[in-house]
Protein backbone atom coordinates (compact mmCIF):
# COMPACT_ATOMS: atom_id res chain seq x y z
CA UNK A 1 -15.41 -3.14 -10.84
CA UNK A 2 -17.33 -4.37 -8.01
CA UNK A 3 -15.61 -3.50 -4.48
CA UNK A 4 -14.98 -6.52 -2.59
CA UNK A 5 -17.09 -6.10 0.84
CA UNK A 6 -15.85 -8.84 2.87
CA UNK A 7 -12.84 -8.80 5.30
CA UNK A 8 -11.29 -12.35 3.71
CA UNK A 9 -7.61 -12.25 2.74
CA UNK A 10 -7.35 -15.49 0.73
CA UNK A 11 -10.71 -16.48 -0.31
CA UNK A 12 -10.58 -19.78 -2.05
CA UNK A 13 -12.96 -18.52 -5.18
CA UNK A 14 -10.03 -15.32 -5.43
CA UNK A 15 -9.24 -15.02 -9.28
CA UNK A 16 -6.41 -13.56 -11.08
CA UNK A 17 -5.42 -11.68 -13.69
CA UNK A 18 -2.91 -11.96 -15.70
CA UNK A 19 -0.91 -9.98 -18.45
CA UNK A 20 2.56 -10.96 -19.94
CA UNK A 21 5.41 -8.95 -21.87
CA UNK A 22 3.76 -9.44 -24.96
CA UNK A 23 -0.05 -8.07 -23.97
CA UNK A 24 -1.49 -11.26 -23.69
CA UNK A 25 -4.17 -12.00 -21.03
CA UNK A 26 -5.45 -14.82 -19.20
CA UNK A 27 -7.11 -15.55 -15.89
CA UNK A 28 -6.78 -18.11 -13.50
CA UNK A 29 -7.34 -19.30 -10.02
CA UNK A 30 -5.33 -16.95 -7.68
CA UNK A 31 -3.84 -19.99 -5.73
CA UNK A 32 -2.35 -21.11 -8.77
CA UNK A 33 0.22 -17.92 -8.84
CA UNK A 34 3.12 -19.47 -8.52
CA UNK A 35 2.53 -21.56 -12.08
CA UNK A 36 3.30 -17.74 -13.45
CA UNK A 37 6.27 -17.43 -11.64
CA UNK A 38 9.43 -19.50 -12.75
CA UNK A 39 12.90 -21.08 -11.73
CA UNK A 40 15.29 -18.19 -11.25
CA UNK A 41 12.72 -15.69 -10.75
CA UNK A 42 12.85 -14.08 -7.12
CA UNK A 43 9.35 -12.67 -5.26
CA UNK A 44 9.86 -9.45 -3.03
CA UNK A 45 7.29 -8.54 -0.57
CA UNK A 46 6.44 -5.89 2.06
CA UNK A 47 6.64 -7.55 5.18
CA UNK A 48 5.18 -3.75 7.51
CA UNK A 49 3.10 -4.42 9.10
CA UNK A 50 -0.54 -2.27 9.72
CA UNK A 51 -1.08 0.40 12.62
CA UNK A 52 -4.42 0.85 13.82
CA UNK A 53 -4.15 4.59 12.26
CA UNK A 54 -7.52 5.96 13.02
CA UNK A 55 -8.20 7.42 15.92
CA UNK A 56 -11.42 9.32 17.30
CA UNK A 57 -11.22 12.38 19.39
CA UNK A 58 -11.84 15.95 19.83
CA UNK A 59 -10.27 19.50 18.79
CA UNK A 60 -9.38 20.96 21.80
CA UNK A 61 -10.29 24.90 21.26
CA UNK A 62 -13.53 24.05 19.36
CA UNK A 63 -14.82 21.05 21.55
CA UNK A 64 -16.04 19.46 18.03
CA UNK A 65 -15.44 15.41 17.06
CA UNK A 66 -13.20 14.95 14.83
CA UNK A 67 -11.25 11.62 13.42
CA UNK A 68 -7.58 11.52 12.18
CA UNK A 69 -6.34 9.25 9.88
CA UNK A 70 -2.64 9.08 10.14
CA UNK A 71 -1.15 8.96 6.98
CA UNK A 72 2.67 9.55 6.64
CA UNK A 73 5.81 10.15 8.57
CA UNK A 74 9.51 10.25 7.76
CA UNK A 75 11.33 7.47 9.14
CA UNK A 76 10.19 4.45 10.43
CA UNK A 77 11.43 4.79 13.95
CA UNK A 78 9.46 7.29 15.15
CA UNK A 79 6.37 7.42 16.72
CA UNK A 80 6.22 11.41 17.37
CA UNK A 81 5.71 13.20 14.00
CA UNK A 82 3.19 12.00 11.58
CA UNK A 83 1.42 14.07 8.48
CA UNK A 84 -2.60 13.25 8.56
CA UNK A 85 -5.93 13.34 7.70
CA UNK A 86 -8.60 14.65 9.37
CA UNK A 87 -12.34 14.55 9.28
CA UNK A 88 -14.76 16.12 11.78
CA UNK A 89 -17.71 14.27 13.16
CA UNK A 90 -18.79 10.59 11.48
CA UNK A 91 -16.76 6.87 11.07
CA UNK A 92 -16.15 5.01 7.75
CA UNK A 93 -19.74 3.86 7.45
CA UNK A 94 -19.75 7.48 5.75
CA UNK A 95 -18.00 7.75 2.11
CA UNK A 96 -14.81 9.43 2.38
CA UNK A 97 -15.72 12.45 -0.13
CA UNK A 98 -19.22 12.77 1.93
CA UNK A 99 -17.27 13.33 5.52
CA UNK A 100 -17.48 16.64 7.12
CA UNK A 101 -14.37 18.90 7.20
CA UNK A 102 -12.93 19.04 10.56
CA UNK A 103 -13.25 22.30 12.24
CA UNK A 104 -10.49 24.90 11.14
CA UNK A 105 -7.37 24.12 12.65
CA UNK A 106 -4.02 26.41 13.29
CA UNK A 107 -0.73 25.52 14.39
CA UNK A 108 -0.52 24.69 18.48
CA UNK A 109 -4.08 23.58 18.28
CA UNK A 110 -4.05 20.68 21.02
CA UNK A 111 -6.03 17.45 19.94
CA UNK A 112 -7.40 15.06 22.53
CA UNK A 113 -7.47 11.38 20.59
CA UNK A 114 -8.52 9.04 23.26
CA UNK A 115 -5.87 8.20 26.20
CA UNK A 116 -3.12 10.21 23.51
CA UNK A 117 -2.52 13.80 23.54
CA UNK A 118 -1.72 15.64 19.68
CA UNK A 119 -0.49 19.11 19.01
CA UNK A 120 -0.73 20.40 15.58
CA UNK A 121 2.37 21.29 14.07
CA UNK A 122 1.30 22.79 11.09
CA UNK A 123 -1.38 23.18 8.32
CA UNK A 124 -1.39 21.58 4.78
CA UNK A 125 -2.37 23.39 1.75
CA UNK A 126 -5.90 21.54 2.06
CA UNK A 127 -7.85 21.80 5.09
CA UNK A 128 -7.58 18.12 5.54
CA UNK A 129 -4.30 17.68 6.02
CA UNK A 130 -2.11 18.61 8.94
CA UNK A 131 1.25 17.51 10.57
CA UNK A 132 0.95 16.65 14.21
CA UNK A 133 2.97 15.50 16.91
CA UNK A 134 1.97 13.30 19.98
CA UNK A 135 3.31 13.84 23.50
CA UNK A 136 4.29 11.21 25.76
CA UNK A 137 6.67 8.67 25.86
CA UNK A 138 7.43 6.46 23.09
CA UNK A 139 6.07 3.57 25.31
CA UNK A 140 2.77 5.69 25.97
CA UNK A 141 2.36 6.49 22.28
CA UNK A 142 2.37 2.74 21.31
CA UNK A 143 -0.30 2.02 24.22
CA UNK A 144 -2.66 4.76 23.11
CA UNK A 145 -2.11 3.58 19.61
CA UNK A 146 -2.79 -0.60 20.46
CA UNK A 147 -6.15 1.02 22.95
CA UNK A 148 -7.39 3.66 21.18
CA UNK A 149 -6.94 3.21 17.50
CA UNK A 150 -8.43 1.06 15.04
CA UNK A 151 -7.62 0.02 11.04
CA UNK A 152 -8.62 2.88 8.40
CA UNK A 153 -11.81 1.33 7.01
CA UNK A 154 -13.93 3.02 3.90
CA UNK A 155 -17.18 2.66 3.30
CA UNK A 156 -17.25 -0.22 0.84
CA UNK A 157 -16.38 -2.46 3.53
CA UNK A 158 -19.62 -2.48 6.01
CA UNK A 159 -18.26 -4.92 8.54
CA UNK A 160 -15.89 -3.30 11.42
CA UNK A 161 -12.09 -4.35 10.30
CA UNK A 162 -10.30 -6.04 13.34
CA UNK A 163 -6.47 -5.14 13.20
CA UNK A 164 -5.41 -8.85 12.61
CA UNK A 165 -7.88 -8.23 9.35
CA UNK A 166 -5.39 -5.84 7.79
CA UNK A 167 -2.00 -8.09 9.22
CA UNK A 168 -1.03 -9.65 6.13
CA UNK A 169 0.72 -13.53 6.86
CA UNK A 170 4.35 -12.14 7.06
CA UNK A 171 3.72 -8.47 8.94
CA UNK A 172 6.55 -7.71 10.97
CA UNK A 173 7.17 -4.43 11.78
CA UNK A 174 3.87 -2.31 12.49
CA UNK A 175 4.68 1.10 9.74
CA UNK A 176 2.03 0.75 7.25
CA UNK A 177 -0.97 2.96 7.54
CA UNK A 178 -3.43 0.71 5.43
CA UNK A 179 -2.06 -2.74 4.48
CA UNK A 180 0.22 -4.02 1.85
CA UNK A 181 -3.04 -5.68 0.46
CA UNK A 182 -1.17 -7.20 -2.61
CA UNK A 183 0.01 -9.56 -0.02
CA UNK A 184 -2.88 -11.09 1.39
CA UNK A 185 -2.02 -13.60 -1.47
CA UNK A 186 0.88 -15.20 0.34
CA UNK A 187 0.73 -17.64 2.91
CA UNK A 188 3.40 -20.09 4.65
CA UNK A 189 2.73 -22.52 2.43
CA UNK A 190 3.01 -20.44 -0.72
CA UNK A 191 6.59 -19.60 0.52
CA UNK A 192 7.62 -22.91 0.78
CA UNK A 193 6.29 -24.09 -2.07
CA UNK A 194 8.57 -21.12 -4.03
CA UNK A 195 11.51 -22.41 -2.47
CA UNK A 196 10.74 -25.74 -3.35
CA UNK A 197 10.52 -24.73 -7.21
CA UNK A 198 13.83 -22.96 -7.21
CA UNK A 199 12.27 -19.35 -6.98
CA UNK A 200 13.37 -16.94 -4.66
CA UNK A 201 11.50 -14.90 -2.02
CA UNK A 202 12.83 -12.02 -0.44
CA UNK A 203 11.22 -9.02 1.91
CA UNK A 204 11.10 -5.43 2.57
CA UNK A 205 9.76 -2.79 4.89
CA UNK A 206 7.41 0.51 3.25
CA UNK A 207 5.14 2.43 4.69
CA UNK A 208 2.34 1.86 3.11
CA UNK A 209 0.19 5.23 3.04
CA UNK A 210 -3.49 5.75 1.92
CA UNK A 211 -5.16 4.89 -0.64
CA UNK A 212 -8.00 7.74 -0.81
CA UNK A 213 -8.06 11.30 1.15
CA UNK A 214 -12.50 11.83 0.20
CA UNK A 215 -10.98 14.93 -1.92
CA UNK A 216 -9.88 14.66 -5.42
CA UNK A 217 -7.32 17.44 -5.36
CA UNK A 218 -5.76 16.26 -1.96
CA UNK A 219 -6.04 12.43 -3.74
CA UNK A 220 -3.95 13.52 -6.41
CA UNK A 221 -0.90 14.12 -4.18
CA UNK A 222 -0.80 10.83 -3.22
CA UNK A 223 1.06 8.28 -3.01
CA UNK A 224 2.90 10.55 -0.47
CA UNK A 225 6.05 10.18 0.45
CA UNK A 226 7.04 6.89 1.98
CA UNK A 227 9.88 5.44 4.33
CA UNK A 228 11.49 1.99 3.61
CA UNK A 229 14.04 -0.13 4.72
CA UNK A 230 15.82 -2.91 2.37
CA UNK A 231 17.84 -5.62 4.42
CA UNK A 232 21.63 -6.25 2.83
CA UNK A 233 19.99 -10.25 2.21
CA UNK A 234 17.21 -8.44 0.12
CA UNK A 235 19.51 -6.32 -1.71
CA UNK A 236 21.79 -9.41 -2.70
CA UNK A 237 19.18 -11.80 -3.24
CA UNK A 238 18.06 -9.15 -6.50
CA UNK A 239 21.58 -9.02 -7.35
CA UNK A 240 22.11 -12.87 -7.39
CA UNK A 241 19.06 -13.14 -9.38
CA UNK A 242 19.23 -10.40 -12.21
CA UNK A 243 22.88 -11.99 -12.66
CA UNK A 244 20.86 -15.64 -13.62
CA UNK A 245 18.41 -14.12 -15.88
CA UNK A 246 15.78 -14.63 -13.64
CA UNK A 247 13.07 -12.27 -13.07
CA UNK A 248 12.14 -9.72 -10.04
CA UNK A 249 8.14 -10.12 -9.19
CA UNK A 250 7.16 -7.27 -6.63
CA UNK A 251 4.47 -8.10 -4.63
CA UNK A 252 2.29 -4.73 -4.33
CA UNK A 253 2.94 -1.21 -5.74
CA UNK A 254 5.01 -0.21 -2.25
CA UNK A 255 7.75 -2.85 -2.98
CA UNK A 256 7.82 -1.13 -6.57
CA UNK A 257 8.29 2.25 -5.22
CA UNK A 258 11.31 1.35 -2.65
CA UNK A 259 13.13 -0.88 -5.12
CA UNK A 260 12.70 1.66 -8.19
CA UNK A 261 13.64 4.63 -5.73
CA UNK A 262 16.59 2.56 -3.93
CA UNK A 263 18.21 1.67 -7.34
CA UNK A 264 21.09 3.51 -9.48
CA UNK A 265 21.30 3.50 -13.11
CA UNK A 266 22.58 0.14 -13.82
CA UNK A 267 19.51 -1.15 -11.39
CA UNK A 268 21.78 -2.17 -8.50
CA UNK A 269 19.47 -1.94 -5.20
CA UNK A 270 21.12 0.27 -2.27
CA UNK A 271 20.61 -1.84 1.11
CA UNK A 272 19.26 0.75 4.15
CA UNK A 273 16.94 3.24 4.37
CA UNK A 274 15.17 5.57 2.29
CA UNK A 275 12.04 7.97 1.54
CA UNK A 276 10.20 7.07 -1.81
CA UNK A 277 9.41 10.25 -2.97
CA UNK A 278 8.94 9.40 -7.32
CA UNK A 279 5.71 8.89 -8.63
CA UNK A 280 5.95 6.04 -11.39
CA UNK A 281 3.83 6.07 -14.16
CA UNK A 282 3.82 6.18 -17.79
CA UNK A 283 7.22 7.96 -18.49
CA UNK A 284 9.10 5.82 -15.77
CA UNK A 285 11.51 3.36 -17.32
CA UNK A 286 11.69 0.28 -14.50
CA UNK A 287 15.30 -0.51 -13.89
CA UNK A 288 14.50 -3.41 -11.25
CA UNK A 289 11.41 -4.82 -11.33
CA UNK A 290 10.25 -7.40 -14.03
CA UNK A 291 6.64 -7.75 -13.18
CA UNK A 292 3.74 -6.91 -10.59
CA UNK A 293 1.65 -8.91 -8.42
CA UNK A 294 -1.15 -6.36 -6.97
CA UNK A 295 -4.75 -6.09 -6.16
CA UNK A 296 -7.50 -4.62 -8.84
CA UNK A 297 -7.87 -1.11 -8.83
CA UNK A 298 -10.08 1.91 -10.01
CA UNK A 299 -8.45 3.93 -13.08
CA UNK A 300 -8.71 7.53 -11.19
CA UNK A 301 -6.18 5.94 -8.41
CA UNK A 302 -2.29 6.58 -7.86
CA UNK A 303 -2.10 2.52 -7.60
CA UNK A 304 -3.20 2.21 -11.22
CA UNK A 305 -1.00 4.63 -12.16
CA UNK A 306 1.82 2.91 -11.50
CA UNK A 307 0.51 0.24 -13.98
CA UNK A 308 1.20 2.01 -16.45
CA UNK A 309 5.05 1.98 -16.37
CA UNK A 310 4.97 -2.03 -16.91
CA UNK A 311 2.06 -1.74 -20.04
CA UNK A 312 0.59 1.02 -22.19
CA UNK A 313 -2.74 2.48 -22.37
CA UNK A 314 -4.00 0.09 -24.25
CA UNK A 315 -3.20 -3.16 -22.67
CA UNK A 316 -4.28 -1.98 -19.55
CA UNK A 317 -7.87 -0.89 -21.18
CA UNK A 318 -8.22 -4.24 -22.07
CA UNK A 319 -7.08 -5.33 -18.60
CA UNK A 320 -9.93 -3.15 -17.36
CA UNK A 321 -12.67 -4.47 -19.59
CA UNK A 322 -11.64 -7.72 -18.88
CA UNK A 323 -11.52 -7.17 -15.48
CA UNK A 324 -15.03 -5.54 -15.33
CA UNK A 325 -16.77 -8.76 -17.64
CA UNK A 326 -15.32 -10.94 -15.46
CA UNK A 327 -16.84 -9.59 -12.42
CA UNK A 328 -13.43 -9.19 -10.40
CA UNK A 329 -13.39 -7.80 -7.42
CA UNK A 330 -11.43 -4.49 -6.61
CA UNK A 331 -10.22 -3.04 -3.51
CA UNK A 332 -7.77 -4.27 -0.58
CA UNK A 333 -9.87 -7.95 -0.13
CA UNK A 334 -10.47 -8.40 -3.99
CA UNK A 335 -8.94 -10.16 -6.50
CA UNK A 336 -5.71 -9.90 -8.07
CA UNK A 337 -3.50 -8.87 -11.25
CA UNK A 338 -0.21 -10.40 -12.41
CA UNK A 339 1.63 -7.61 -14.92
CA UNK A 340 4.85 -8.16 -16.78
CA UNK A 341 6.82 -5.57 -18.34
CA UNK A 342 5.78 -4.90 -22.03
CA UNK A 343 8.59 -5.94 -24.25
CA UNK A 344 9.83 -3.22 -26.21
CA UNK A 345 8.28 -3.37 -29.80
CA UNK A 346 4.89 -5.33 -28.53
CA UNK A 347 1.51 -3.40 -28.21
């Protein structure tokens, strides 16, 4: 697929894919959505909204450039502790898996990152990754972060992202380390219009982590664990709405994750917090969520392989090819794909 290279969150030409319970596929205008989605059926999106997560600086003890990517942490209060990525000298106009390693770190190792101040905590099992913790305040941290850091940008994308860029319409509470890009499809007016056709639409808070490391082996570890939080209204609005027969639509793979990992047997969703620590896939049987509304994306990723719990390998090949004639466009400011769950029996 072709990488969408333009910073646009609803383009009007934005297509969409889509795939229902019995393998069948059809495209349409993305703006048209909501004719996929019926009475009854309730949408659930992640309303985090995106830090400016990389941040330029220096290791201390070597006096070498380096840029961290901040990448996960375990609760979405605090500011202090975060696990990250680091690169040594360059900016995202380099590919990821072309960026220099950062020099060789150990734990203590001071980091200078602008007007904020780093320690390393420790040292991952790839020299990439480390867990760090900032000093300061928790009033200083968020000024160093708003001054000094900017959106996690990859190379596909040649224009420098602005932080509103990655702010999807309903971003509340800045946790996510790259956007919830599946919802660049909403808008105010796409809300209203759900209410106004009887379907429900509901939000939730996930830390959205990263979507590539520039190493394969440190790639496949991710998605990494993830905080969320599910409001009680949330909670009883899937309740209210698997008790009608209607349908839950998760906007994005991290509403997926928190609602799969926040549910017990009988798929009842716990209100409150919680880490997402499963990786769906193929042997994941869904217990909450009906059907996906995402972006396009590349086979080898973690987001594709949570496809595969709502359709088998060969559905989603032909989603690919189809995908690929068409010309859609893949990454966080492409096009979309609408997935129901395969009925059991259908192929």
């Amino acid at each position: 697929m072709i990488a969408a290279s333009r910073p646009t969150q609803r383009p009007p030409d934005a297509r969409l894919l889509a795939v229902d319970g019995a393998g069948r596929i059809s495209h349409w205008p993305r703006r048209r959505f909501l004719d996929l989605v019926g009475r009854g059926d309730l949408v659930v999106a992640n309303d985090a909204m995106t830090l400016p997560a990389s941040l330029r600086g220096s290791h201390e003890r070597t006096g070498r450039a380096i840029e961290v990517r901040l990448a996960q942490r375990d609760s979405l209060d605090d500011v202090r502790r975060f696990t990250a990525i680091v690169f040594g000298d360059g900016d995202y106009r380099t590919r990821t898996e072309d960026r220099p390693l950062a020099p060789p770190m150990d734990a203590g190792d001071a980091l200078d990152l602008g007007p904020l101040r780093a320690s390393v905590e420790r040292v991952g099992t790839h020299p990439r990754l480390i867990a760090l913790r900032f000093s300061g305040t928790r009033q200083e941290i968020w000024k160093g972060l708003a001054s000094h850091g900017r959106p996690i940008q990859y190379a596909h994308m040649r224009p420098p992202l602005a932080l509103w860029d990655v702010w999807t319409p309903i971003a509340a509470q800045p946790v996510a380390f790259e956007p919830p890009s599946a919802g660049f499809v909403l808008d105010w007016s796409s809300i209203a219009a759900m209410r106004a056709r009887g379907v429900g639409f509901a939000t939730l808070t996930h830390a959205a982590g990263l979507s590539s490391t520039g190493d394969a082996a440190l790639d496949r570890l991710l998605p990494f664990d993830e905080p969320y939080r599910i409001p009680e209204s949330t909670a009883r609005a899937i309740g209210e709405a698997r008790a009608r027969g209607g349908r839950i639509i998760a906007v994005g793979t991290t509403v997926v994750r928190a609602l799969e990992d926040a549910a017990d047997s009988t798929g009842r969703v716990r209100a409150g917090d919680g880490i997402a620590t499963r990786r769906i896939g193929a042997g994941t049987s869904l217990r909450v969520v009906d059907a996906i509304l995402s972006g396009t994306h590349e086979r080898d990723s973690s987001h594709h392989e949570l496809l595969r719990a709502f359709a088998d390998e060969r559905t989603l090949d032909r989603a690919d090819r189809a995908l690929d004639e068409g010309g859609y466009l893949t990454h966080e400011f492409g096009d979309s794909v609408l997935i129901e769950k395969m009925v059991s029996g259908t192929n």
